[in-house]
Protein backbone atom coordinates (compact mmCIF):
# COMPACT_ATOMS: atom_id res chain seq x y z
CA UNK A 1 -51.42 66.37 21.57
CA UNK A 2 -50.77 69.65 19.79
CA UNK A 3 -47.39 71.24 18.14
CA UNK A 4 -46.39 73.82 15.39
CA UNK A 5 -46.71 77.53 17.15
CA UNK A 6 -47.73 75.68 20.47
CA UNK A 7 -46.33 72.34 21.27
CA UNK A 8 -47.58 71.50 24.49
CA UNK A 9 -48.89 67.86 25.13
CA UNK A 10 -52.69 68.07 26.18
CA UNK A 11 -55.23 64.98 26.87
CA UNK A 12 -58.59 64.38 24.97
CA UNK A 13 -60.34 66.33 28.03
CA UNK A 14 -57.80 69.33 28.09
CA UNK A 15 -58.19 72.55 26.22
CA UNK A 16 -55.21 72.88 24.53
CA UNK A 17 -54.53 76.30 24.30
CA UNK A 18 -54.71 78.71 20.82
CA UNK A 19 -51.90 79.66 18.91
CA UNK A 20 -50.80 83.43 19.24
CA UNK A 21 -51.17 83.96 15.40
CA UNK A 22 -53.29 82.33 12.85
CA UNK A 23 -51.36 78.80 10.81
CA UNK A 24 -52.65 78.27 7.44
CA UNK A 25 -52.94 74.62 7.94
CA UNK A 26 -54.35 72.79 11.17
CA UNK A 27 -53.37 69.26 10.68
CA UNK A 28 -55.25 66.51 12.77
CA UNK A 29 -53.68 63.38 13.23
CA UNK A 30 -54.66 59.93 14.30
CA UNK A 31 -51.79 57.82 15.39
CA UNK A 32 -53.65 54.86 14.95
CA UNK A 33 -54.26 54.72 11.50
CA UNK A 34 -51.45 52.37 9.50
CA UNK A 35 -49.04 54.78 7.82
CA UNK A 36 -49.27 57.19 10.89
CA UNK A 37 -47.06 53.97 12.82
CA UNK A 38 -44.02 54.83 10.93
CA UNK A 39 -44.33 57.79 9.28
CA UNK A 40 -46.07 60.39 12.79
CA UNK A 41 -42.19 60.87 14.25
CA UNK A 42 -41.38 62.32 10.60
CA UNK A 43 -44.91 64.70 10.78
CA UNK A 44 -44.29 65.63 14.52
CA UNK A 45 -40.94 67.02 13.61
CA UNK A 46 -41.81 68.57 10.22
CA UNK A 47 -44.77 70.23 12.28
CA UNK A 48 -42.26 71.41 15.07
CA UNK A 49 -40.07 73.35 12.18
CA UNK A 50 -42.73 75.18 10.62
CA UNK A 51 -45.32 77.05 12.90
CA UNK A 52 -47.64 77.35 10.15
CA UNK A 53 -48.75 74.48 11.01
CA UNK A 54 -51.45 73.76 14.00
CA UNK A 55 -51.09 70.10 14.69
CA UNK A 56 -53.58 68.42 16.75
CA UNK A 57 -53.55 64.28 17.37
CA UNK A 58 -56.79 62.49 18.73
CA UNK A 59 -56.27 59.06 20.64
CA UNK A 60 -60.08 57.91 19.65
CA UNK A 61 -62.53 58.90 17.02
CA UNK A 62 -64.90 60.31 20.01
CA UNK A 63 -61.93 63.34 19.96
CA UNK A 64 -62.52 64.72 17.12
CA UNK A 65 -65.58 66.55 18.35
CA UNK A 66 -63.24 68.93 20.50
CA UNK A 67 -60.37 68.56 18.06
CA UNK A 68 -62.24 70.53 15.79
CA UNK A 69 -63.63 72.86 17.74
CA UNK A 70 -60.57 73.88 18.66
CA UNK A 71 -58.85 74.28 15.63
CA UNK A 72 -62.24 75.99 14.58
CA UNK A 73 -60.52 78.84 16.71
CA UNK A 74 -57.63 79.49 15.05
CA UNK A 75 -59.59 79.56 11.71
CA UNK A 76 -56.66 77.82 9.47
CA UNK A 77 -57.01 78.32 5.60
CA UNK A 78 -56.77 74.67 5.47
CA UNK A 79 -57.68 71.58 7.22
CA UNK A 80 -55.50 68.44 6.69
CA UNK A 81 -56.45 65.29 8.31
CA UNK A 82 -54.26 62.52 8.53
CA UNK A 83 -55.10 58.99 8.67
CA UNK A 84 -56.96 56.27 6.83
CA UNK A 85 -60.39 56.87 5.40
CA UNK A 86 -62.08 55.85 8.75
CA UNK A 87 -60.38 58.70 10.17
CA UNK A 88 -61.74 61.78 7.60
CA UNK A 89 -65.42 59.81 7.43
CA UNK A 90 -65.50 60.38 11.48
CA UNK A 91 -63.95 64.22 10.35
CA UNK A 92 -66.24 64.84 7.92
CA UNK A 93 -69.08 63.58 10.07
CA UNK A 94 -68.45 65.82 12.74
CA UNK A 95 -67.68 68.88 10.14
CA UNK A 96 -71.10 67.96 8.64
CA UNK A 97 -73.19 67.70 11.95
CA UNK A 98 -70.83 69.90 14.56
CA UNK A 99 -71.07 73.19 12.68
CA UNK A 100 -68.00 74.02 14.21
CA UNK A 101 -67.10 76.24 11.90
CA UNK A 102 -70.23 77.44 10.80
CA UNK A 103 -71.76 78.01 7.65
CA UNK A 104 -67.72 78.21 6.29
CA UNK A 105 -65.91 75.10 6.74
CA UNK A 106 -61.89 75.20 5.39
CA UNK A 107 -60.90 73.60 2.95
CA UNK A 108 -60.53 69.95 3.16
CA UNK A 109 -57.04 67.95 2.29
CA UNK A 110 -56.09 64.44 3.05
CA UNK A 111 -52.65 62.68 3.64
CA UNK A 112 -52.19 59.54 2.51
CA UNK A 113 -51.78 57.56 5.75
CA UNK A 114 -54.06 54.51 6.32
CA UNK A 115 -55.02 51.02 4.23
CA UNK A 116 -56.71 51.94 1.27
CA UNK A 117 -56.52 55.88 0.71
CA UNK A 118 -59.21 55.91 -1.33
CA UNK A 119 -59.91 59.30 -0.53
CA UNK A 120 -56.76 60.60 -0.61
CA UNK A 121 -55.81 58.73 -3.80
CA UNK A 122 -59.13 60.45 -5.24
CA UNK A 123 -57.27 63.80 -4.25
CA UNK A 124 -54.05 63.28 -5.91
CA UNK A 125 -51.98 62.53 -2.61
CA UNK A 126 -49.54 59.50 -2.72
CA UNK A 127 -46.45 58.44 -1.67
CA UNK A 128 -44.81 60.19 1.40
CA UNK A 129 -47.12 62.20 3.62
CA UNK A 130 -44.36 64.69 4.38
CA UNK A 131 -44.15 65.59 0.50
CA UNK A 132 -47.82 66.23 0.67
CA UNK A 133 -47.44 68.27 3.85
CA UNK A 134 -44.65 70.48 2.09
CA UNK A 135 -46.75 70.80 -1.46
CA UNK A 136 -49.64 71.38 0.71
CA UNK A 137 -48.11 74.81 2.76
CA UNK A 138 -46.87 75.73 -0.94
CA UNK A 139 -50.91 75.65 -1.57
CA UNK A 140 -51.64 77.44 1.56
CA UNK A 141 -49.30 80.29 1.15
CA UNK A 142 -50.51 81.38 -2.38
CA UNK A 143 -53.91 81.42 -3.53
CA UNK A 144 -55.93 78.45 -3.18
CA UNK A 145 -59.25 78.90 -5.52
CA UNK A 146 -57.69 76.88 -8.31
CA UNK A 147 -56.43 73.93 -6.27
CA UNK A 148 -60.27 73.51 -4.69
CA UNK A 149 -62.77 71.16 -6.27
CA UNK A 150 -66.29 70.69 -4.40
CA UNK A 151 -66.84 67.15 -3.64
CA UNK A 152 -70.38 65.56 -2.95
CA UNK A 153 -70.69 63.49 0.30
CA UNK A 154 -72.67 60.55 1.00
CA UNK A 155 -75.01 61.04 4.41
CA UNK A 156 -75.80 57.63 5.38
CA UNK A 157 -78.75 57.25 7.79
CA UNK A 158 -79.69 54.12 9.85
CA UNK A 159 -82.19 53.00 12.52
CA UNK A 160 -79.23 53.35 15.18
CA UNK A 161 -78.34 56.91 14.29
CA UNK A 162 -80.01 60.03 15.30
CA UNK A 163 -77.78 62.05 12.90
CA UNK A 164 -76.27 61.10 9.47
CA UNK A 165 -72.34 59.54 9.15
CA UNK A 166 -70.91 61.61 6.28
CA UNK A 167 -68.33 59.38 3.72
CA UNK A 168 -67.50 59.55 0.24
CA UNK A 169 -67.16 55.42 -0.32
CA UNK A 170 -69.64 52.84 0.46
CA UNK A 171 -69.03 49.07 -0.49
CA UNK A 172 -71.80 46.45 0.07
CA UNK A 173 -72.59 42.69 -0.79
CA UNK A 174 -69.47 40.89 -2.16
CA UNK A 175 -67.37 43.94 -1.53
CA UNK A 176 -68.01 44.61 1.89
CA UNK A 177 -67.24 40.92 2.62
CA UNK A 178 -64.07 41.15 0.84
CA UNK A 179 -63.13 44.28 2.70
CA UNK A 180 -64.14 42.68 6.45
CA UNK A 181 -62.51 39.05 5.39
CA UNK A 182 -59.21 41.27 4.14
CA UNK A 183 -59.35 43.24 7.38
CA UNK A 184 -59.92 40.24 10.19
CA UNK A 185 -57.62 37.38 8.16
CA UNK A 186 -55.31 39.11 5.64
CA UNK A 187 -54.12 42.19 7.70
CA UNK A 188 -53.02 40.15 10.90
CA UNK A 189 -50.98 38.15 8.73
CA UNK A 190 -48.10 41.51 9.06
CA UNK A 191 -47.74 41.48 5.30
CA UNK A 192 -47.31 44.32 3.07
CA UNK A 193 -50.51 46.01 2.33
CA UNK A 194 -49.93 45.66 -1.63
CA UNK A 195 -49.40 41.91 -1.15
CA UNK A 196 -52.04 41.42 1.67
CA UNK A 197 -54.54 42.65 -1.31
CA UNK A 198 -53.09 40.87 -3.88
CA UNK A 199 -54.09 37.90 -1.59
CA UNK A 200 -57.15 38.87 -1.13
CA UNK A 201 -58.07 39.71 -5.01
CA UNK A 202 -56.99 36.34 -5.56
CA UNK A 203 -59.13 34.32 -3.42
CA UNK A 204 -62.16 36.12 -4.37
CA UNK A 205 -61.35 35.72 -8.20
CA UNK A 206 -61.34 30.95 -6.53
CA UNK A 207 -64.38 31.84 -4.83
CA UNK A 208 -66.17 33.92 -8.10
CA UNK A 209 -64.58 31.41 -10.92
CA UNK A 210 -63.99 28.14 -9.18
CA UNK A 211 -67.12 28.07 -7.03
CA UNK A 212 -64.76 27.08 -3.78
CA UNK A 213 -66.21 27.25 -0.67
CA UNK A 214 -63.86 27.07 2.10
CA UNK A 215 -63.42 29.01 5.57
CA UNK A 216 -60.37 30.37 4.66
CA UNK A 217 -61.98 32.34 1.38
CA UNK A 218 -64.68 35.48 1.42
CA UNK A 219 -68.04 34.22 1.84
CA UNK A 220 -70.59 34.21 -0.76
CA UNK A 221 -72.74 36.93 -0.79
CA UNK A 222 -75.94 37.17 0.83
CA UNK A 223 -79.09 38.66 -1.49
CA UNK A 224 -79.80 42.24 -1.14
CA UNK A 225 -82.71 44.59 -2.52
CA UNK A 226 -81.02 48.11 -3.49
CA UNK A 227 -83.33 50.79 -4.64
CA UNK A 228 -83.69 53.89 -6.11
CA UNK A 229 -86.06 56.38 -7.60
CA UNK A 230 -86.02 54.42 -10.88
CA UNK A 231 -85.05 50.68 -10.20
CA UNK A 232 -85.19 48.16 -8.08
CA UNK A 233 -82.47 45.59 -7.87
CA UNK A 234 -82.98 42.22 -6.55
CA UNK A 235 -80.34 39.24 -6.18
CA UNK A 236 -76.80 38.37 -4.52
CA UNK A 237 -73.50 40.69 -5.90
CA UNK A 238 -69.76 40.59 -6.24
CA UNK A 239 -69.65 44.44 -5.74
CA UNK A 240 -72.06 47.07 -4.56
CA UNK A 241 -70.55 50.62 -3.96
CA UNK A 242 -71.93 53.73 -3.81
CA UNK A 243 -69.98 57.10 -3.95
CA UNK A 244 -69.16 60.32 -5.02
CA UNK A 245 -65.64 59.75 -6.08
CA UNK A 246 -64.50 59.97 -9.45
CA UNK A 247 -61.53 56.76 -9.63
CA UNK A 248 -63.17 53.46 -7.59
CA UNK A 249 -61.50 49.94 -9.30
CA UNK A 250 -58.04 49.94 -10.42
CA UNK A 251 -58.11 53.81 -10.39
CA UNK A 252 -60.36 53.69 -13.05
CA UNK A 253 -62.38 56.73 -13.57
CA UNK A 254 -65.76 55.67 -13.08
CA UNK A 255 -68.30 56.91 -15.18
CA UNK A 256 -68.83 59.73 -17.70
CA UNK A 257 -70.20 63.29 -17.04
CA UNK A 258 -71.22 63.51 -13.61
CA UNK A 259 -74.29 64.92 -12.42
CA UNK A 260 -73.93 67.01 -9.64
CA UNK A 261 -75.81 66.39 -6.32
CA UNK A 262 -76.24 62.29 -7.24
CA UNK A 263 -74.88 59.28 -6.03
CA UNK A 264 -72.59 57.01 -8.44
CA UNK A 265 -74.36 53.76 -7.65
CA UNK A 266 -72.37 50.41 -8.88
CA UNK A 267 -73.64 46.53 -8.80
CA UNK A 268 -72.18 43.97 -10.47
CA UNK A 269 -74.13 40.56 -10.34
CA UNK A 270 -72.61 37.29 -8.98
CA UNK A 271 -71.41 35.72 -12.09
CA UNK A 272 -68.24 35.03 -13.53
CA UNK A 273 -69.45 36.73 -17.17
CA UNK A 274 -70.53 39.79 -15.43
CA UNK A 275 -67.35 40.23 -12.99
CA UNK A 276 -65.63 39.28 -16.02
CA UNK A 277 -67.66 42.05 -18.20
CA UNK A 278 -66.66 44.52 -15.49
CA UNK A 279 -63.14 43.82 -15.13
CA UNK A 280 -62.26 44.28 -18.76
CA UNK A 281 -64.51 47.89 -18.81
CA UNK A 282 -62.48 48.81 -15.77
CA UNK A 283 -59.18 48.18 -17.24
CA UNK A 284 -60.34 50.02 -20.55
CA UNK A 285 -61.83 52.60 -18.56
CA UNK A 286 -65.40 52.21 -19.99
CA UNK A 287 -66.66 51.04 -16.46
CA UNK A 288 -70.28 53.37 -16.14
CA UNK A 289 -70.30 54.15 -19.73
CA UNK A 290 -71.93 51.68 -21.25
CA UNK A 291 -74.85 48.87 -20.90
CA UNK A 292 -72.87 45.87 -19.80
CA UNK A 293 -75.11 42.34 -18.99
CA UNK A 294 -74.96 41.78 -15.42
CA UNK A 295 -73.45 45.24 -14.67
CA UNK A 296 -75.65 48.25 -13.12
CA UNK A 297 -74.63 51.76 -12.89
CA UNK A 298 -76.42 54.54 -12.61
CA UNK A 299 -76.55 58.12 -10.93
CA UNK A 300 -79.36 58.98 -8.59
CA UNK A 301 -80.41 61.37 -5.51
CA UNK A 302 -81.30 58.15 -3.10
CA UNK A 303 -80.26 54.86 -2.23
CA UNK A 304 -81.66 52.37 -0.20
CA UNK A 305 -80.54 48.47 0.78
CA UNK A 306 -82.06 46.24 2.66
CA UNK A 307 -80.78 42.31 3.50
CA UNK A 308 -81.33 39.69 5.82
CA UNK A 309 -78.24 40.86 8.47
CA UNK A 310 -75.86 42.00 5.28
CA UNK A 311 -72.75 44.62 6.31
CA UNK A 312 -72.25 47.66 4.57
CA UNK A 313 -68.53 49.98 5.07
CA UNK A 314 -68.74 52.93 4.67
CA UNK A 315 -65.09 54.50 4.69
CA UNK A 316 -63.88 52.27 7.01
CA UNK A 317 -67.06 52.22 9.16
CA UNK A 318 -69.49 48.56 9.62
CA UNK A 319 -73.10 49.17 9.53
CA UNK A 320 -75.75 46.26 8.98
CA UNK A 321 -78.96 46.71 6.29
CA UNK A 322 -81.86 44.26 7.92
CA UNK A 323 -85.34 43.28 6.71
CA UNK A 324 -87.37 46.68 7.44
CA UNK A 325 -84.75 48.83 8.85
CA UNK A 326 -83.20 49.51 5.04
CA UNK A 327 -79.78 51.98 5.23
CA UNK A 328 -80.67 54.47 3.23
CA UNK A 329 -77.98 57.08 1.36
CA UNK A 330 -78.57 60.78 0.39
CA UNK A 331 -76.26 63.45 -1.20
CA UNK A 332 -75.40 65.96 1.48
CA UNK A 333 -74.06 69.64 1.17
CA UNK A 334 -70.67 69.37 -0.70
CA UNK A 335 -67.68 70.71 0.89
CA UNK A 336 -64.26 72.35 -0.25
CA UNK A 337 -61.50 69.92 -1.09
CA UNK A 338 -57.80 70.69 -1.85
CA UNK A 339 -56.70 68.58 -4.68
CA UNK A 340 -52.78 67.86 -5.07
CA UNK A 341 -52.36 66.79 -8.52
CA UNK A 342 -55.05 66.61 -11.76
């Protein structure tokens, strides 16, 4: 479906037809994605009352192929996508591989409509999506250079995949357990996503202190090997991540000076004292800055992990590291991103 200057419904297969003038902002919309339940009425009529805005919605991820090259027609100053992180991975995927719009992508801006909004909390946009949406045309209509900060993506490649996925946020080990046991047993309990992860931080913290093993708490992790150009990590872990955004845990900034073109790489061993260790740097935000016992960071051009069957997410997306067939993680071309607030 597409509104703003034309508002006709179309199917995935359609070619929705191209606005008579140019919108600064093409938004594309999954209705799928959490907030977008409530809150897509409120952003199909705020799209109806201002035609600078193209709106396009996708029923699947496989839509966003012709989604974009559509809106790579009307060449819009910006591009908003809206939905949860799964949603702009798949985007920036297809931005990254497509060439749609050739060597000169739009800027990038994200609403804050799905579970976690990491990316969109990493761009300053919380709260109500039609706030962002109005502070957003504000953007568009003057000049954007000092709103825009170039953001380093994570191209993920995998024995499966003949092309990289593009994210920004990886989570592995403990982590990615936590995230798949939150997402299959917390979520269908209809609760509140604030308390559905305060559930979930709390059985973890039973599972990591307590030693409880029980099927209705996160597994234990399995052991992984993650390596890079200078070390080689061996063992089982609360937390692996890798990304390239600047807040991860308790929007704590993580790290110190970054390095362009690397990959923030995080592991935290499977010990009380070292979650322990981490928890406190987070909340002083130290996490990244200093040696901690049982706590690895480090910046680097490569990652690779390999396990016996062990998931990996990357922004919202399962993939599965096996003996020989490692995942391995590279810094791709950095791309254009609006940022609402400092």
């Amino acid at each position: 479906m597409i509104s703003g200057d034309s508002a006709a419904a179309v199917s995935g297969l359609e070619a929705p037809a191209v606005p008579s003038r140019r919108p600064r902002i093409a938004l594309l919309s999954n209705p799928k994605s959490t907030g977008n339940l409530a809150q897509l009425p409120r952003i199909r009529a705020f799209c109806a009352e201002h035609p600078d805005i193209f709106h396009y919605e996708v029923e699947k991820a496989d839509q966003i192929g012709e989604a974009l090259k559509t809106i790579a027609r009307i060449r819009p100053k910006v591009l908003v996508i809206n939905g949860g992180d799964g949603t702009v991975q798949a985007a920036l995927t297809e931005i990254h591989n497509g060439a749609h719009f050739g060597d000169a992508p739009p800027p990038v801006a994200v609403l804050p409509s799905g579970k976690t909004n990491l990316i969109a909390l990493d761009l300053g946009a919380r709260g109500d999506p039609i706030s962002a949406l109005e502070r957003l045309l504000e953007i568009a209509r003057s000049e954007l250079n000092e709103h825009l900060v170039a953001k380093e993506l994570i191209a993920l490649r995998h024995s499966e995949a003949q092309v990289p996925v593009i994210g920004m946020f990886l989570g592995g080990a403990g982590l990615a357990d936590v995230m798949l046991y939150c997402r299959h047993k917390i979520y269908p309990l209809g609760l509140p996503n604030g308390i559905s992860h305060v559930i979930t931080a709390f059985a973890v913290l039973m599972r990591i202190f307590l030693h409880l093993r029980a099927s209705f708490l996160p597994p234990h992790p399995s052991p992984l090997q993650v390596s890079s150009k200078s070390e080689r990590l061996n063992g089982r872990f609360s937390l692996l991540a890798v990304t390239t955004l600047e807040r991860l845990l308790l929007s704590s900034e993580l790290g110190g000076a970054h390095r362009p073109g690397s990959l923030k790489l995080l592991a935290i061993d499977e010990r009380p004292l070292s979650v322990l260790r981490a928890l406190v740097a987070t909340l002083m935000g130290k996490l990244g800055r200093s040696k901690l016992q049982g706590v690895h960071f480090q910046e680097t051009d490569e990652v690779q992990i390999e396990g016996d069957r062990s998931d990996v997410i990357l922004d919202g997306e399962t993939f599965r590291a096996q003996i020989g067939q490692p995942i391995v993680l590279r810094a791709a071309q950095p791309l254009s991103f609006v940022r609402l607030a400092a």
